[in-house]
N, C-alpha and C. Protein backbone atom coordinates (compact mmCIF):
# COMPACT_ATOMS: atom_id res chain seq x y z
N UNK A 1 113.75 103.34 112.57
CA UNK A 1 113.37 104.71 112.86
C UNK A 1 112.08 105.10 112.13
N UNK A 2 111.95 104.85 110.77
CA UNK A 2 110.71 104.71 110.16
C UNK A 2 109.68 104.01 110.12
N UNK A 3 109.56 102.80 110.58
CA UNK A 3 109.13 101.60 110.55
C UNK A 3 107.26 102.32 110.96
N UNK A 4 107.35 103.17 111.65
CA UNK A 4 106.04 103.28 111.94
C UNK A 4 105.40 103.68 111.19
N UNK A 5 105.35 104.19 109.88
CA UNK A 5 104.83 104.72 108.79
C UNK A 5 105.04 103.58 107.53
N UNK A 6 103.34 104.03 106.61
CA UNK A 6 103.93 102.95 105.81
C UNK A 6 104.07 103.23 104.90
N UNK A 7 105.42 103.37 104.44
CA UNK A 7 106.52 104.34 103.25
C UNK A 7 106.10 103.93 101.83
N UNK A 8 104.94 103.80 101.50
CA UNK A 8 104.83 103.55 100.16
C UNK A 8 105.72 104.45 98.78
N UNK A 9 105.49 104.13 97.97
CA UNK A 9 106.69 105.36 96.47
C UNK A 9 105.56 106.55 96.47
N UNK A 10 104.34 106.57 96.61
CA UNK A 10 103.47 107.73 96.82
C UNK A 10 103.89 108.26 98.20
N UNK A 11 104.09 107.90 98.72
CA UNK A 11 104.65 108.66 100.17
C UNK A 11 105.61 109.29 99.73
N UNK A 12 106.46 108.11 100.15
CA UNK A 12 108.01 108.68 99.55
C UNK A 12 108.41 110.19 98.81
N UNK A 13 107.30 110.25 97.63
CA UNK A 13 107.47 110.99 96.13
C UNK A 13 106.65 112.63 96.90
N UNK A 14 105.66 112.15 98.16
CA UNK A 14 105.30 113.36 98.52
C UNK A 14 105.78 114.04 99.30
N UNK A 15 106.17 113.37 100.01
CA UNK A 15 107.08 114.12 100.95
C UNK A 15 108.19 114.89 100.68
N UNK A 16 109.01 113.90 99.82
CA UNK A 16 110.43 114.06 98.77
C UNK A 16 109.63 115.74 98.15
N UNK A 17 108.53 115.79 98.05
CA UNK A 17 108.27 116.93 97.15
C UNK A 17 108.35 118.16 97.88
N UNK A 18 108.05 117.90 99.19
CA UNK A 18 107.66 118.78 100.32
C UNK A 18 108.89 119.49 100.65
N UNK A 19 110.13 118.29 100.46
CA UNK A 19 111.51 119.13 101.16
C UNK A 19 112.04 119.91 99.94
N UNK A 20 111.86 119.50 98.82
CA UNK A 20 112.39 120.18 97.47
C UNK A 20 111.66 121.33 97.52
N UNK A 21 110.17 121.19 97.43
CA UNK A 21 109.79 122.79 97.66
C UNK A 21 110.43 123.91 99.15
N UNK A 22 110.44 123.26 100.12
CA UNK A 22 111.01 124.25 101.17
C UNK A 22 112.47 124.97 100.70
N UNK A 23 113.32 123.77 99.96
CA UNK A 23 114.89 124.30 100.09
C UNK A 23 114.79 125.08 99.31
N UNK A 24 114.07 124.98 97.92
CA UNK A 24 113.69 125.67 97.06
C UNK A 24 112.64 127.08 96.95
N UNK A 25 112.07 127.19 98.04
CA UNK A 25 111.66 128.56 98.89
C UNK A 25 112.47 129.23 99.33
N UNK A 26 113.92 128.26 100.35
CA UNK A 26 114.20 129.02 101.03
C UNK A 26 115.38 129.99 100.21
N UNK A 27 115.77 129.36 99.01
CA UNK A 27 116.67 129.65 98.07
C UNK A 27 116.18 131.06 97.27
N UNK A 28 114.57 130.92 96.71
CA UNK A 28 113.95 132.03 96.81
C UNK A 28 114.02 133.08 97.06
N UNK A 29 113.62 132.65 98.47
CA UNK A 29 113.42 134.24 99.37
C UNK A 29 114.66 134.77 99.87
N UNK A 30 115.94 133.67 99.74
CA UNK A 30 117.11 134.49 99.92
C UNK A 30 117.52 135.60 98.53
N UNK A 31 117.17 134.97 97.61
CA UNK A 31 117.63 135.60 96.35
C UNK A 31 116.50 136.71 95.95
N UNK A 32 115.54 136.99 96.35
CA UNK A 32 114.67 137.71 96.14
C UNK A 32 113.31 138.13 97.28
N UNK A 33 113.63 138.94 97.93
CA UNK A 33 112.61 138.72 99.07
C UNK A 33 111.37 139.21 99.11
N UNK A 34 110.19 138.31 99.63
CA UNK A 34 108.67 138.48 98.40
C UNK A 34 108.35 139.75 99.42
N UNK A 35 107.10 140.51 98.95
CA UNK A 35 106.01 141.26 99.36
C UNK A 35 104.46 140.64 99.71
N UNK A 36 104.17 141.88 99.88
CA UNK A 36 102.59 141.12 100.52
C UNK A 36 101.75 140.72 99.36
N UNK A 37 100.98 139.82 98.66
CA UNK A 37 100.06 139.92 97.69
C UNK A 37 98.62 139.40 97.43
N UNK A 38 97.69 139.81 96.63
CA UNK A 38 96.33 139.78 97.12
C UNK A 38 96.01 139.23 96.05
N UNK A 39 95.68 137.75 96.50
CA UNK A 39 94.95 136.95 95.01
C UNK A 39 93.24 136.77 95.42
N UNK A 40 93.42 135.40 95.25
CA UNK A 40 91.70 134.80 95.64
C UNK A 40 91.76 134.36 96.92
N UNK A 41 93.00 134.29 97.59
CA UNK A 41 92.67 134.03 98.80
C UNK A 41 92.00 135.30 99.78
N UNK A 42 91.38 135.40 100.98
CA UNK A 42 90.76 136.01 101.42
C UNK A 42 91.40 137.56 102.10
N UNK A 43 92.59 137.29 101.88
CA UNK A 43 93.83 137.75 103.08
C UNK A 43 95.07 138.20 102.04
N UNK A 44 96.00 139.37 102.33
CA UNK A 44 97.27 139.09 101.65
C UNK A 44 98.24 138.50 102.29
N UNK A 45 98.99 137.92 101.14
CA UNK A 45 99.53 136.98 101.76
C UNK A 45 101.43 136.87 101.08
N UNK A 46 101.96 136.07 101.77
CA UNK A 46 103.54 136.05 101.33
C UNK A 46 103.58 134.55 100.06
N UNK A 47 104.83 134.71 99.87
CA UNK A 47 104.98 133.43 98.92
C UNK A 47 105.08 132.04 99.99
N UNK A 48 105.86 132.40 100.75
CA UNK A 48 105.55 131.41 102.44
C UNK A 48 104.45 131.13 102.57
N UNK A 49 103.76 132.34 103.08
CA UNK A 49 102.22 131.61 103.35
C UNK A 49 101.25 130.74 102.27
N UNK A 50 101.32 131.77 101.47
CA UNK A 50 100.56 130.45 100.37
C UNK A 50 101.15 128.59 99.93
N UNK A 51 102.66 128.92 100.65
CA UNK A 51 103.06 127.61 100.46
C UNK A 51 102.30 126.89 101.65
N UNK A 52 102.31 127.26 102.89
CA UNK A 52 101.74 126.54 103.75
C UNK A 52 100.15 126.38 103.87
N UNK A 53 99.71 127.41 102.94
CA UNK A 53 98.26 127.25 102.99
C UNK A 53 97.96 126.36 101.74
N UNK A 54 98.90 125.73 100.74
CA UNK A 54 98.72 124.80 99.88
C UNK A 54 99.03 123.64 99.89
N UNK A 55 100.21 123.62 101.41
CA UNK A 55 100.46 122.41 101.80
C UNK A 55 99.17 121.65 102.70
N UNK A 56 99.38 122.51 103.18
CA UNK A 56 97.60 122.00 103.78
C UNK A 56 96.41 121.75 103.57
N UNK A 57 96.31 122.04 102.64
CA UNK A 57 95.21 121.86 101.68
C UNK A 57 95.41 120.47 100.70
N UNK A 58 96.75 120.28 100.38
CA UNK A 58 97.38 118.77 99.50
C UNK A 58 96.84 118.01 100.54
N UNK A 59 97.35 118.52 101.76
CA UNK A 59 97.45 117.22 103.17
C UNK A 59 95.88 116.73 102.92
N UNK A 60 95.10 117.75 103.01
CA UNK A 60 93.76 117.40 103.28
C UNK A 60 93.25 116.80 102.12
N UNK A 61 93.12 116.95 100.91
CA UNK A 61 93.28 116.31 99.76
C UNK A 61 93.52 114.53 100.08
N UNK A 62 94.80 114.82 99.92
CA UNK A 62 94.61 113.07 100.62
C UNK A 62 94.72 112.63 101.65
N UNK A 63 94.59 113.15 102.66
CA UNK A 63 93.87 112.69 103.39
C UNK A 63 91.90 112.32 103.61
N UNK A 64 91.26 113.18 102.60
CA UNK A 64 89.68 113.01 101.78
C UNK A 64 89.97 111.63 100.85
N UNK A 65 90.92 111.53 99.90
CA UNK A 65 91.01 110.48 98.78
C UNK A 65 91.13 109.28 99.53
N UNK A 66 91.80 109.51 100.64
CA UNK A 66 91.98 107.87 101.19
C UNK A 66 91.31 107.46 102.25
N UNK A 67 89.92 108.57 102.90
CA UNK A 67 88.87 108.16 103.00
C UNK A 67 88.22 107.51 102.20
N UNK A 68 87.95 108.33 100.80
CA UNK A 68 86.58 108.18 100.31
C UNK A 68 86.77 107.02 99.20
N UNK A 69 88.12 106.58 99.42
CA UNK A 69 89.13 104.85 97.79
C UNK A 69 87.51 104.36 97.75
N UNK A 70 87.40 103.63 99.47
CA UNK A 70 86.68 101.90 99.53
C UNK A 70 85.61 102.98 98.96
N UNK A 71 84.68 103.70 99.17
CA UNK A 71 83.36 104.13 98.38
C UNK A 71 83.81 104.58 96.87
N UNK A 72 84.47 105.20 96.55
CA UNK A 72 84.73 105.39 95.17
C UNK A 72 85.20 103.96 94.44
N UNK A 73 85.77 103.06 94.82
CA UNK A 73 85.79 101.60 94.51
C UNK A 73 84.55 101.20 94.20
N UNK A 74 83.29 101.16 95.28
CA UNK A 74 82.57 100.46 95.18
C UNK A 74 81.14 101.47 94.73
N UNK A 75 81.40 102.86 94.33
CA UNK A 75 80.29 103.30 93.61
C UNK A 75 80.58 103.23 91.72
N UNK A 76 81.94 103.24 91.58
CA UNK A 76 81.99 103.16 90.41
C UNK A 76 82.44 101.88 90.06
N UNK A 77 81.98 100.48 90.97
CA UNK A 77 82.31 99.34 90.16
C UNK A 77 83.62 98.39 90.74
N UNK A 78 84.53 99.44 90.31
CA UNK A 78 86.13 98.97 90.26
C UNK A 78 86.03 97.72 91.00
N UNK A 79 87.57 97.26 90.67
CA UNK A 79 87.79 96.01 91.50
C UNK A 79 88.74 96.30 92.65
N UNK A 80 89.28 96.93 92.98
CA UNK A 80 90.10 97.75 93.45
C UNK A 80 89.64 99.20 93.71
N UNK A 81 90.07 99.90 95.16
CA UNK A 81 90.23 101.25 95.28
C UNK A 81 91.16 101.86 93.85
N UNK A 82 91.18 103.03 94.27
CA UNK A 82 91.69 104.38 93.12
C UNK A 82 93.09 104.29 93.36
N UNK A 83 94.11 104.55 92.90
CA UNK A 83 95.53 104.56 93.05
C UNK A 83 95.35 106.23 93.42
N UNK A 84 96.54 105.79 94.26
CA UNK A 84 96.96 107.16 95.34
C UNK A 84 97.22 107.95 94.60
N UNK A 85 97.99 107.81 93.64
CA UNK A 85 98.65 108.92 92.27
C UNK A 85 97.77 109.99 92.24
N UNK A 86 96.33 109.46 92.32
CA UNK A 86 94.89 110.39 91.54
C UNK A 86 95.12 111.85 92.98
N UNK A 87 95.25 111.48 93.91
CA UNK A 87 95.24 112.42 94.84
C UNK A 87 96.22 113.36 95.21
N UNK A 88 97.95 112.22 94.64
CA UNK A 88 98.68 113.25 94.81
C UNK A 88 98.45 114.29 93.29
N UNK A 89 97.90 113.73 92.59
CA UNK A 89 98.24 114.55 91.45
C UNK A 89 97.24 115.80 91.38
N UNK A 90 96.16 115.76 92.50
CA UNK A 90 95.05 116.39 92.78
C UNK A 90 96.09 117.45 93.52
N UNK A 91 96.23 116.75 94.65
CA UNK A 91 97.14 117.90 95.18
C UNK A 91 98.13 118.80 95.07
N UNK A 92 98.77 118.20 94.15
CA UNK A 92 100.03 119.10 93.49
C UNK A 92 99.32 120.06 92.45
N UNK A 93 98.13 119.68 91.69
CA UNK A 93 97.41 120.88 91.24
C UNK A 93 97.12 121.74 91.88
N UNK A 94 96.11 121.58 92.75
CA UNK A 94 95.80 122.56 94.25
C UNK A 94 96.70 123.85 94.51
N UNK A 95 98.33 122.75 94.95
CA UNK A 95 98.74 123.57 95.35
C UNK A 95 99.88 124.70 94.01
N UNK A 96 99.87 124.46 93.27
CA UNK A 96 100.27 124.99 92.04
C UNK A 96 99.31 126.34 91.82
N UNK A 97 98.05 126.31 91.93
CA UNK A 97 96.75 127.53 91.71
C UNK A 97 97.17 127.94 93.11
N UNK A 98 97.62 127.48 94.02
CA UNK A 98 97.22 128.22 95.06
C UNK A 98 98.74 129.59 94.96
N UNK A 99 100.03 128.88 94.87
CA UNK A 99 101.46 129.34 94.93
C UNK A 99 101.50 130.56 93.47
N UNK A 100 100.03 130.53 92.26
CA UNK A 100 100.12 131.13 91.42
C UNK A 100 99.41 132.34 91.72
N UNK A 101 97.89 131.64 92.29
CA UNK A 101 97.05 132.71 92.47
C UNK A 101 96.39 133.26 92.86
N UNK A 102 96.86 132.52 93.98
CA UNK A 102 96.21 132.88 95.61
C UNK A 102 96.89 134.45 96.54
């Protein structure tokens, strides 16, 4: 059923992160239900939305990092591309500023 994807422990660990944050939203907003609020993003916005506007933004994150491995490999030397870690860990920052203060 999976086979078409290739399930690396960085996959795995992001995705795995993706459903923990939803159940954990949805647990949230049952127990407390948000308002509108106006950070740095352009727009006000819900605790929902900023989740999806930070999920998307992770996505794109690495999806940029695992463009740019083979050139970052080979401008800084390495013998090897960058480990994926660097991107999820990019992204889970991202989206942490975004769920704080967006």
């Amino acid at each position: 059923m999976f086979e078409w994807m290739a399930w690396t422990t960085p996959v795995a660990v992001f995705f795995s992160c993706i459903v923990l944050m939803l159940a954990g939203m949805t647990v949230w907003e049952l127990k407390s239900p948000t308002r509108l609020r106006r950070g740095f993003l352009p727009l006000e916005t819900t605790r929902g939305d900023r989740l999806f506007i930070g999920l998307l933004g992770a996505a794109y994150i690495n999806l940029m990092f695992v463009g740019i491995s083979g050139r970052l490999a080979e401008w800084l030397g390495l013998g090897a591309d960058p480990s994926i870690w660097i991107s999820f860990g990019l992204s889970m920052a991202w989206l942490a500023l975004v769920m704080r203060k967006g």
